[in-house]
N, C-alpha and C. Protein backbone atom coordinates (compact mmCIF):
# COMPACT_ATOMS: atom_id res chain seq x y z
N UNK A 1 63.88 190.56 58.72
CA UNK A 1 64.32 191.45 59.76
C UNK A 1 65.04 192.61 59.09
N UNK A 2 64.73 193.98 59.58
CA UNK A 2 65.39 194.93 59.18
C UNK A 2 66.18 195.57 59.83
N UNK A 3 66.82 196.56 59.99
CA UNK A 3 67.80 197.12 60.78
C UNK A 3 68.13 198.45 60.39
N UNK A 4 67.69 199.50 61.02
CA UNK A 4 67.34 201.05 60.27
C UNK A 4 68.37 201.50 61.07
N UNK A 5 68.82 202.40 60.20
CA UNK A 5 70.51 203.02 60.62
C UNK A 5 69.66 204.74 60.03
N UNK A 6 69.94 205.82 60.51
CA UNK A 6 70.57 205.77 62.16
C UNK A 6 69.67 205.32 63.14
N UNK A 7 68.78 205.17 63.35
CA UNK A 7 67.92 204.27 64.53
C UNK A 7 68.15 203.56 65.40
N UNK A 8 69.12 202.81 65.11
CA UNK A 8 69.51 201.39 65.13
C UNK A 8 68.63 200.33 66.10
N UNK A 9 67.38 200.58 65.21
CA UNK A 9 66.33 199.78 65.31
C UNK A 9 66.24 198.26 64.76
N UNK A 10 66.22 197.38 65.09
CA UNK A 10 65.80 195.82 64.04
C UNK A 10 64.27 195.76 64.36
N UNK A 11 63.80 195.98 63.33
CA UNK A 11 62.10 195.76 63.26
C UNK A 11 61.43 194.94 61.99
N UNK A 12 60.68 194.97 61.86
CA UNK A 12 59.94 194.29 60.45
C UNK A 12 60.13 194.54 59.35
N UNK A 13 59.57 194.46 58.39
CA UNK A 13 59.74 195.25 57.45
C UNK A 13 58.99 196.48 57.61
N UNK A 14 59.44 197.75 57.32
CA UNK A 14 58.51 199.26 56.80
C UNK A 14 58.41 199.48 56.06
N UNK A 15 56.41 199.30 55.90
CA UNK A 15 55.94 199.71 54.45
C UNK A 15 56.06 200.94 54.25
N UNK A 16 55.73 201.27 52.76
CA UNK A 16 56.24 202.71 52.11
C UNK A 16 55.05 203.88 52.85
N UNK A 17 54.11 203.50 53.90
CA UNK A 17 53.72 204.63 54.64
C UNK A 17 52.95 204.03 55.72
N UNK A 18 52.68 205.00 56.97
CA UNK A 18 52.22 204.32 57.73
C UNK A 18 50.78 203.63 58.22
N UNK A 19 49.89 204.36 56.89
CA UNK A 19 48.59 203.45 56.73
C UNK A 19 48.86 201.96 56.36
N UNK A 20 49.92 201.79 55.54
CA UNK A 20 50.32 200.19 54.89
C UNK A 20 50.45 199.91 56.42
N UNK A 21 51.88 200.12 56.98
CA UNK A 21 51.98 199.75 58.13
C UNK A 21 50.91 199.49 59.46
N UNK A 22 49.99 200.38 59.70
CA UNK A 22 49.17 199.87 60.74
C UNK A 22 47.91 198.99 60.00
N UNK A 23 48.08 198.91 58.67
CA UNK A 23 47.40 197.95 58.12
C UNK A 23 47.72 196.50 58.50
N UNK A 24 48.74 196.36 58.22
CA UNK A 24 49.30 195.38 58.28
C UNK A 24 49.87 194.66 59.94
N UNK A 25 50.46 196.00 61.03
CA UNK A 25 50.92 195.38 62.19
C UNK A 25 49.81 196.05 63.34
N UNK A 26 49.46 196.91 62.67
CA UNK A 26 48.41 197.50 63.63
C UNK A 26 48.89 198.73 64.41
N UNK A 27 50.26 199.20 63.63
CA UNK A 27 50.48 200.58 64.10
C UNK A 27 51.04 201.01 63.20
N UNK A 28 51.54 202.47 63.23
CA UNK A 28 51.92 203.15 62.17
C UNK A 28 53.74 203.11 62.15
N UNK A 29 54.10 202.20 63.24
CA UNK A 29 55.60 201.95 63.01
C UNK A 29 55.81 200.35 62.95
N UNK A 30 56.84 199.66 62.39
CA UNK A 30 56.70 198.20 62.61
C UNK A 30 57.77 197.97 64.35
N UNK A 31 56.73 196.71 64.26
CA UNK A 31 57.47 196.63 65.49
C UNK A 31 58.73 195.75 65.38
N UNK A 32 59.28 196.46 66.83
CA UNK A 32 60.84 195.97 67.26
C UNK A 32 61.20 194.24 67.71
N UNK A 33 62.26 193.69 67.10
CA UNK A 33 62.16 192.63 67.16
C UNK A 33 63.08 192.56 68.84
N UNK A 34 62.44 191.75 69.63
CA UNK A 34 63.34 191.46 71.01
C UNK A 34 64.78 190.54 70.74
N UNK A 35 65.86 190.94 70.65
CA UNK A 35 66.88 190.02 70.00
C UNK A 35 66.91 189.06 71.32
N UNK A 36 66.78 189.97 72.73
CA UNK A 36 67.42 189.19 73.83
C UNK A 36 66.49 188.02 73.98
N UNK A 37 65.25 187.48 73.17
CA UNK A 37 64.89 186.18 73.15
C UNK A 37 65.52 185.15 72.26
N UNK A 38 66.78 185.43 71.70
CA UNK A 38 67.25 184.59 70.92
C UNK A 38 67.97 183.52 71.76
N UNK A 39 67.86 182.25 71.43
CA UNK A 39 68.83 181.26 72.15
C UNK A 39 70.21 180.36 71.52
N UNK A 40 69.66 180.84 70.10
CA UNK A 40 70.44 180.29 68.98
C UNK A 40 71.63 180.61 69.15
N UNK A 41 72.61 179.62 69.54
CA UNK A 41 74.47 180.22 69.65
C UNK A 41 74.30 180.29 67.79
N UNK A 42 73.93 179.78 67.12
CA UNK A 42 74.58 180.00 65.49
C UNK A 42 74.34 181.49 65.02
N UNK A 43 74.23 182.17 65.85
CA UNK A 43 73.83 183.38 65.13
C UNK A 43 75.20 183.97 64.47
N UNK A 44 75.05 184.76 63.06
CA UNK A 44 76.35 185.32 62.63
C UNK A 44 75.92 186.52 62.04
N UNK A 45 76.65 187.54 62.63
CA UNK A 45 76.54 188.75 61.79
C UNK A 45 77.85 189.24 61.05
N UNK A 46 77.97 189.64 59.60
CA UNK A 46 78.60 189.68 58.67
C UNK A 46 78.79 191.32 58.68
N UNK A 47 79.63 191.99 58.66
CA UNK A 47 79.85 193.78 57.99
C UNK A 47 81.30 193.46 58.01
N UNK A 48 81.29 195.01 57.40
CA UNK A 48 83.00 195.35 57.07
C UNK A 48 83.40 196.96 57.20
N UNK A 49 84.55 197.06 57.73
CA UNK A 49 85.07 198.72 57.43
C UNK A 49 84.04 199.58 55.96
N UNK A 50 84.45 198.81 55.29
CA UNK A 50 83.98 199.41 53.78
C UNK A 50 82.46 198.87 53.48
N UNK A 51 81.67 198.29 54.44
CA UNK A 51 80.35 197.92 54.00
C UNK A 51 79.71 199.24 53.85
N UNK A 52 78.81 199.47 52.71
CA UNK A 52 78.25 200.70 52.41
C UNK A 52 76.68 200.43 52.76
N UNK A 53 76.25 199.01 53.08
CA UNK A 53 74.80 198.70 53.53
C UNK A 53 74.22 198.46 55.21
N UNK A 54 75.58 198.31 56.08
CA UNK A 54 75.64 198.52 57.60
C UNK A 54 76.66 199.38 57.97
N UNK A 55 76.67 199.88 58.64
CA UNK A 55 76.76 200.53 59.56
C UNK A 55 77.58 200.05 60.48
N UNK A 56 78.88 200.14 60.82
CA UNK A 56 79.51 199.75 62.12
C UNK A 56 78.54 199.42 63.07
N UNK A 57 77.85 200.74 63.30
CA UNK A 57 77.47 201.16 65.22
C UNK A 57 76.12 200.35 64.73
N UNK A 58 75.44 199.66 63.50
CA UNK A 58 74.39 199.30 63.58
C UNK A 58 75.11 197.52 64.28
N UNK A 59 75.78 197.31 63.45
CA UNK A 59 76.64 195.79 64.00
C UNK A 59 76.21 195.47 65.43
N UNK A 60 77.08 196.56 65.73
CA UNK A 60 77.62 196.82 68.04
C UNK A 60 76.08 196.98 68.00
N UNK A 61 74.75 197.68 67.60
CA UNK A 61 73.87 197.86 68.59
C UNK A 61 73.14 196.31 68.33
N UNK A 62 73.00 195.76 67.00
CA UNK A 62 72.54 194.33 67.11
C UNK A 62 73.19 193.27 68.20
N UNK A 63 74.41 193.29 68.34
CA UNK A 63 75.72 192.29 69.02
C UNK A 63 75.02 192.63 70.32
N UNK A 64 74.94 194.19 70.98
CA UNK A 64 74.37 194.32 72.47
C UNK A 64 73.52 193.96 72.88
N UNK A 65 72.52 193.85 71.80
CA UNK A 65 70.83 193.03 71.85
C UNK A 65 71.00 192.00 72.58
N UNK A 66 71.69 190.68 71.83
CA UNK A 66 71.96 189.02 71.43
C UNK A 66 72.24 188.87 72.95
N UNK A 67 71.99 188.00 74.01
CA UNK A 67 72.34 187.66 75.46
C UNK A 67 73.65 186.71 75.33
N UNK A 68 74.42 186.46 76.26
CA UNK A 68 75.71 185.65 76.07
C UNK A 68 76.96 186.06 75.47
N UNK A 69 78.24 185.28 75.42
CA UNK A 69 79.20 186.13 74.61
C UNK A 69 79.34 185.68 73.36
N UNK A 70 80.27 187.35 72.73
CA UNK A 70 79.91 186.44 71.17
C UNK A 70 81.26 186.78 70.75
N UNK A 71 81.83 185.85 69.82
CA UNK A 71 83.04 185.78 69.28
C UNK A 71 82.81 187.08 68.08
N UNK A 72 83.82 188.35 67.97
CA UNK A 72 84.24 188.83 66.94
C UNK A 72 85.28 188.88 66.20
N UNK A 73 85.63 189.16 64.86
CA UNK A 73 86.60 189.10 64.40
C UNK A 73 86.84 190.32 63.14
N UNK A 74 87.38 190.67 63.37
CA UNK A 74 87.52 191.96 62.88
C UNK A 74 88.83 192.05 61.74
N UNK A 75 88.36 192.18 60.58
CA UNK A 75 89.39 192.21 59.45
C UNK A 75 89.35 193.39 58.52
């Protein structure tokens, strides 16, 4: 699963162009993963103030996906 910032898309992986890509998914973008079919309470997502590989607002747009409430904790 990927997660493209600024987008704040979670999709597949994206190959390095979009012939790979509709090779492979059958379009020239990968597709979007539906989070709100998740049922799994274990889900955990990990960032930080100083993470240089997410994105705050990518965090919050994954967390809004997920259905139910979710414990954060913020350090």
């Amino acid at each position: 699963m990927v997660q493209s910032y600024p987008e704040l898309r979670t999709t597949r992986y994206k190959f390095e162009s979009p012939e790979a890509n509709l090779r492979c998914y059958g379009q020239v973008e990968p597709p979007e993963y539906d989070l709100g079919r998740i049922t799994n309470r274990g889900v955990v997502i990990f960032g930080g103030n100083k993470d240089v590989g997410v994105a705050f607002e990518a965090i919050e747009a994954t967390s809004a996906q997920l259905k139910g409430e979710l414990e954060q904790s913020r350090e």
